[in-house]
C-alpha atoms as a PDB file:
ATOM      1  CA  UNK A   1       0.000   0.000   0.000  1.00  0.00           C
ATOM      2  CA  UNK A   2       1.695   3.594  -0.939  1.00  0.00           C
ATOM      3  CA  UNK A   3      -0.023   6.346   0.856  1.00  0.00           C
ATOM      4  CA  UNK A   4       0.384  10.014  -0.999  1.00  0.00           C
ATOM      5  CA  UNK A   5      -0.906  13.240   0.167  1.00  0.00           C
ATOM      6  CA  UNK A   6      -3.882  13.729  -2.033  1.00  0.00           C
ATOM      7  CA  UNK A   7      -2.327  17.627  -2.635  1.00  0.00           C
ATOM      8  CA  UNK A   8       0.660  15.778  -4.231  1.00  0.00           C
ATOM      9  CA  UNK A   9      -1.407  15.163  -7.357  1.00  0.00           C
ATOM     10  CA  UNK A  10      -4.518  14.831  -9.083  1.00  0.00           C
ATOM     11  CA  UNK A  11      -6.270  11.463  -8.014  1.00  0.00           C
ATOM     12  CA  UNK A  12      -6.613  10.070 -11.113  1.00  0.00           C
ATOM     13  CA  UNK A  13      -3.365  11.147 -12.753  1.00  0.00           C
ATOM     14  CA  UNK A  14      -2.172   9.168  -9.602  1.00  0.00           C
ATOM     15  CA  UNK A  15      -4.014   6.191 -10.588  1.00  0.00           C
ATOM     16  CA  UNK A  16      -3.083   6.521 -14.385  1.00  0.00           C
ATOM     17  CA  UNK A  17       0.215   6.681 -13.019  1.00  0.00           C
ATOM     18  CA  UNK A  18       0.591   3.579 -10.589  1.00  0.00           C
ATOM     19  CA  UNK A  19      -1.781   1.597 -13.493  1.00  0.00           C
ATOM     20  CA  UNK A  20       1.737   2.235 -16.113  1.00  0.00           C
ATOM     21  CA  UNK A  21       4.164   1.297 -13.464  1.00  0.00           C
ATOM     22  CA  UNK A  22       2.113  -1.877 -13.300  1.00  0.00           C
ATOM     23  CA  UNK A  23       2.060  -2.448 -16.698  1.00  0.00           C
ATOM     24  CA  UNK A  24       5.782  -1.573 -16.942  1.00  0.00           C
ATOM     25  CA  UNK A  25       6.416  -4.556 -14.486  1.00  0.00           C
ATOM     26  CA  UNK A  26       4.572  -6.968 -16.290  1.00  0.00           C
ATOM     27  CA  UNK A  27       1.664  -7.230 -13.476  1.00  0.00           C
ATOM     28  CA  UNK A  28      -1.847  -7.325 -14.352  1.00  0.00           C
ATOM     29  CA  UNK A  29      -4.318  -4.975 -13.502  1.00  0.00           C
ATOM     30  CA  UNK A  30      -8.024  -5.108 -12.534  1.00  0.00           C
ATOM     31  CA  UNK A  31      -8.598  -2.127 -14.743  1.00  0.00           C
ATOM     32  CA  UNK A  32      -7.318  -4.221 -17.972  1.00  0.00           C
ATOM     33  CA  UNK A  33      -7.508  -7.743 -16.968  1.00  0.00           C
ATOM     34  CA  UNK A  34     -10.039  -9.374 -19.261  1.00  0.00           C
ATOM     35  CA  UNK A  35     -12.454 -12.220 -18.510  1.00  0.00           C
ATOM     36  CA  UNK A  36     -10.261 -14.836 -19.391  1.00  0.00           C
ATOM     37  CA  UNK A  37      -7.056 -13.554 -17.321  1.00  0.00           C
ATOM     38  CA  UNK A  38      -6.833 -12.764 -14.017  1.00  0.00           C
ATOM     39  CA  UNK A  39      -5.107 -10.113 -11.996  1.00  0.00           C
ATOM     40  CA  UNK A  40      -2.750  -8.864  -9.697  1.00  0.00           C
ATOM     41  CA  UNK A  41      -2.872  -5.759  -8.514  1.00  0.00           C
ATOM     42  CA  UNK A  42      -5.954  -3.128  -7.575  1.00  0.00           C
ATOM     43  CA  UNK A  43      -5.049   0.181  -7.620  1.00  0.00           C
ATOM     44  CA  UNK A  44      -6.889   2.135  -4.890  1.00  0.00           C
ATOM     45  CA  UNK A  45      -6.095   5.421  -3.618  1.00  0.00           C
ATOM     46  CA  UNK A  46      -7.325   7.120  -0.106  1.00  0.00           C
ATOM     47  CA  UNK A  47      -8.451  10.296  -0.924  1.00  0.00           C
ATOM     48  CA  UNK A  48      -8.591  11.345   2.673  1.00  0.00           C
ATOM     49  CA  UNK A  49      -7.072   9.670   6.095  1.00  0.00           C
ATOM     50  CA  UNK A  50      -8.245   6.190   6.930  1.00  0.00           C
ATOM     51  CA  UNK A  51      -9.748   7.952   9.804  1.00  0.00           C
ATOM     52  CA  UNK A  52     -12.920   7.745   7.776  1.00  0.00           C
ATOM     53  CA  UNK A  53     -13.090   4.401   7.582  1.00  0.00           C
ATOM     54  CA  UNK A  54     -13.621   4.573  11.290  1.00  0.00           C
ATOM     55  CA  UNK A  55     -16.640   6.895  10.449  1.00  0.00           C
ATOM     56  CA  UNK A  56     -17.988   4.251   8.114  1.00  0.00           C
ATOM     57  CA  UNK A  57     -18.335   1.748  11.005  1.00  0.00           C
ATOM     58  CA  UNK A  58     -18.914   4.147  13.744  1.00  0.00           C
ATOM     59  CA  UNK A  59     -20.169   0.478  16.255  1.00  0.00           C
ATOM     60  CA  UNK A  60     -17.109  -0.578  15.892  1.00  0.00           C
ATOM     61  CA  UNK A  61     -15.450   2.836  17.165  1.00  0.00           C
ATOM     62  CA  UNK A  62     -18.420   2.397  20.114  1.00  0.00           C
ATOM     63  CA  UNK A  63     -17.489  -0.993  20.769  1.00  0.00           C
ATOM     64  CA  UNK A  64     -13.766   0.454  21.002  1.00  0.00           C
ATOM     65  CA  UNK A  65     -14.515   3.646  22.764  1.00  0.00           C
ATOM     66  CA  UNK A  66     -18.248   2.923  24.729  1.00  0.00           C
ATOM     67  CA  UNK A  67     -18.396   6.682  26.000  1.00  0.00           C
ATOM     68  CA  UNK A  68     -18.589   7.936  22.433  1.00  0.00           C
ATOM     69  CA  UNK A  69     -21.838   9.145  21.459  1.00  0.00           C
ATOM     70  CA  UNK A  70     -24.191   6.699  18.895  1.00  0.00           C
ATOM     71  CA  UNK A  71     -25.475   9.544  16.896  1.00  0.00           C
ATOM     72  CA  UNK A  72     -21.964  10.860  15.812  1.00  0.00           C
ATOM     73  CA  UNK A  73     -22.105   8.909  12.667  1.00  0.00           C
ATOM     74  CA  UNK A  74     -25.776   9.855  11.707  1.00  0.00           C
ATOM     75  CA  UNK A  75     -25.070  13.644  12.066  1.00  0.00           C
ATOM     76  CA  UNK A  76     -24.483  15.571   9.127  1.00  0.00           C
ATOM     77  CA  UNK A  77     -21.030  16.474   9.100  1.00  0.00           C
ATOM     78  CA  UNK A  78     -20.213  12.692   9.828  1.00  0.00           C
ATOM     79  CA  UNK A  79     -22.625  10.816   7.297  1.00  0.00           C
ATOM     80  CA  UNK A  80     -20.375  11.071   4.047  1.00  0.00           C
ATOM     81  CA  UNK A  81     -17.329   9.734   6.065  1.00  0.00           C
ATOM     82  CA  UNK A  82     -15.032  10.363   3.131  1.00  0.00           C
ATOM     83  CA  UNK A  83     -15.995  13.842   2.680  1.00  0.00           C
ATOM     84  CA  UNK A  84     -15.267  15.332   6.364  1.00  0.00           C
ATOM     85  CA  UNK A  85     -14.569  18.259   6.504  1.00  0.00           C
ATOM     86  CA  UNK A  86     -11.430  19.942   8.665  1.00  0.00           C
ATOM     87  CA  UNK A  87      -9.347  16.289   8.124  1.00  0.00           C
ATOM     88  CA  UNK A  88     -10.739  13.410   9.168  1.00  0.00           C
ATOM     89  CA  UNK A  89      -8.317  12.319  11.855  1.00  0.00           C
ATOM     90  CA  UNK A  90      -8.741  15.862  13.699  1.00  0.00           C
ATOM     91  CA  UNK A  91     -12.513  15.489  13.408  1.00  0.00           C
ATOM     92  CA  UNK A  92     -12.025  11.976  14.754  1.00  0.00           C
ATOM     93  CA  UNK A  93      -9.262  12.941  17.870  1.00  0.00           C
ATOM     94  CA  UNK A  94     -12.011  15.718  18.785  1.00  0.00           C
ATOM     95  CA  UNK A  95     -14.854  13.174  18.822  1.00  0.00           C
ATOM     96  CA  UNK A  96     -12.791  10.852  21.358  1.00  0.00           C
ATOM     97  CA  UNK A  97     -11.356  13.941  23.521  1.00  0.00           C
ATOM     98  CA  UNK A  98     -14.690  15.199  23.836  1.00  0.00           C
ATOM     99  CA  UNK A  99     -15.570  12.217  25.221  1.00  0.00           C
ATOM    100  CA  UNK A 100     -12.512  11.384  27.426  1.00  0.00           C
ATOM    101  CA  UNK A 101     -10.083   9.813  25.838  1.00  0.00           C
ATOM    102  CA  UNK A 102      -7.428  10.729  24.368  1.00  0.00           C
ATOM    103  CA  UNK A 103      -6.744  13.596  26.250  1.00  0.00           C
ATOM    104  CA  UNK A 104      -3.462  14.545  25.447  1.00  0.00           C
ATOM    105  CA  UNK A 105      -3.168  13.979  21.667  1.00  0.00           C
ATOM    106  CA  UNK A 106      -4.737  10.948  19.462  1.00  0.00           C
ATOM    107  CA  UNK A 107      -2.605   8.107  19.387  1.00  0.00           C
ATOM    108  CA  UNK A 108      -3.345   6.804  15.452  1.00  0.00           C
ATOM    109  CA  UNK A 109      -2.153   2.809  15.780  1.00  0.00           C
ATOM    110  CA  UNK A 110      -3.324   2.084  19.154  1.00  0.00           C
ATOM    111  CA  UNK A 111      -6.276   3.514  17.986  1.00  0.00           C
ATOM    112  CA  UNK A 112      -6.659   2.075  14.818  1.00  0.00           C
ATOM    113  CA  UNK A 113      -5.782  -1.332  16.596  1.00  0.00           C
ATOM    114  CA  UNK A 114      -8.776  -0.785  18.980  1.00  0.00           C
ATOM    115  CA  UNK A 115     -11.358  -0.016  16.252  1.00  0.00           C
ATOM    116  CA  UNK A 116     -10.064  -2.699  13.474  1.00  0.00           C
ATOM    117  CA  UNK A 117     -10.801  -5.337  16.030  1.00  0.00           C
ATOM    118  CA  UNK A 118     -14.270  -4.589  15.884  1.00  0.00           C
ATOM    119  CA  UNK A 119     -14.876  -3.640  12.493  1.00  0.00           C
ATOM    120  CA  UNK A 120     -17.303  -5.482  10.086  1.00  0.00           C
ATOM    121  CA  UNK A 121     -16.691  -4.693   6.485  1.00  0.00           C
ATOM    122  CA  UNK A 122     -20.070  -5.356   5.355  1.00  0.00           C
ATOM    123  CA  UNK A 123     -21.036  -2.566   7.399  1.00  0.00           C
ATOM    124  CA  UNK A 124     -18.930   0.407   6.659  1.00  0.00           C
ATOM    125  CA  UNK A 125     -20.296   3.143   4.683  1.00  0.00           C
ATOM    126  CA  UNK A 126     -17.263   4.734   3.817  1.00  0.00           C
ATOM    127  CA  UNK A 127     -17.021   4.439  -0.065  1.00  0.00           C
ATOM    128  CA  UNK A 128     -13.160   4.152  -0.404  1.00  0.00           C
ATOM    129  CA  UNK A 129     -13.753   1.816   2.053  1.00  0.00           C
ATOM    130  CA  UNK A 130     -16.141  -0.494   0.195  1.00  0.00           C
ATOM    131  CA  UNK A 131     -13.643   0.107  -2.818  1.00  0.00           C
ATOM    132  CA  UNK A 132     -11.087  -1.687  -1.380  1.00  0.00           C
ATOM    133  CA  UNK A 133     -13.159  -4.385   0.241  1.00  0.00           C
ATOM    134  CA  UNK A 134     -14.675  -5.438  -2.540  1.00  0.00           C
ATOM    135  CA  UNK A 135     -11.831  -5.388  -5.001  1.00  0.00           C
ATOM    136  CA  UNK A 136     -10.156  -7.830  -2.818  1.00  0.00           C
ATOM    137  CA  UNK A 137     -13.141 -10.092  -2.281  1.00  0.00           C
ATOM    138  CA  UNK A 138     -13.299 -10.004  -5.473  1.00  0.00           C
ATOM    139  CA  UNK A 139      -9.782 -11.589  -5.846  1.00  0.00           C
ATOM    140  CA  UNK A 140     -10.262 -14.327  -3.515  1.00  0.00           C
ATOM    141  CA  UNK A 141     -13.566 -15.159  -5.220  1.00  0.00           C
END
């Protein structure tokens, strides 16, 4: 996985781009694998943190943090969890402080391994989320 700031370049000059270096190493691609031939790599890009994947399965953040509030993920600002506004993982760290933890500064892998363990990908609503999911469910299939 290559993670570059989305202000870097244009998203899908980025993908055009990591779709030729593919190509140039001889490994197929879901964009131009056919029927008959199979694949190798799925180009996917983040457009913003993986924060928002946490937004797409906001039970599993509960079941992670139980003093967060249930409606967070219903309110408006929060429903299109790849379009928050502000950054994601701010908008996320203020969520958490404002309801005790992490007081002194979000701590991005512990929580990241808190809320993956409780994750269900057939729940999340985040779209880059259900992206990835289902190109590689589709490659085990």
């Amino acid at each position: 996985m290559i993670v570059i700031d989305q202000d870097d370049k244009d998203c899908r000059q980025l993908k055009q781009q990591l779709e030729a270096d593919a190509a140039a190493a001889g490994l197929p691609t879901r964009a131009t694998a056919t029927p008959a031939a199979s694949y190798v790599v799925v180009n996917r890009i983040a457009i913003e943190e993986l924060e928002a994947w946490y937004f797409g399965d906001w039970k599993a953040v509960r079941a992670a943090y139980p003093r967060v509030p249930a409606h967070i993920g219903a309110k408006a600002g929060y429903r299109a969890p790849d379009h928050i506004k502000g950054g994601t993982w701010e908008a996320f760290e203020r969520v958490l402080q404002q309801a005790g933890y992490f007081t002194g500064g979000l701590r991005k892998i512990e929580a990241a391994h808190a809320v993956a363990s409780h994750m269900v990908p057939s729940r999340n609503s985040s779209p880059s989320f259900c992206a990835l999911r289902d190109a590689l469910q589709e490659m085990v299939a």
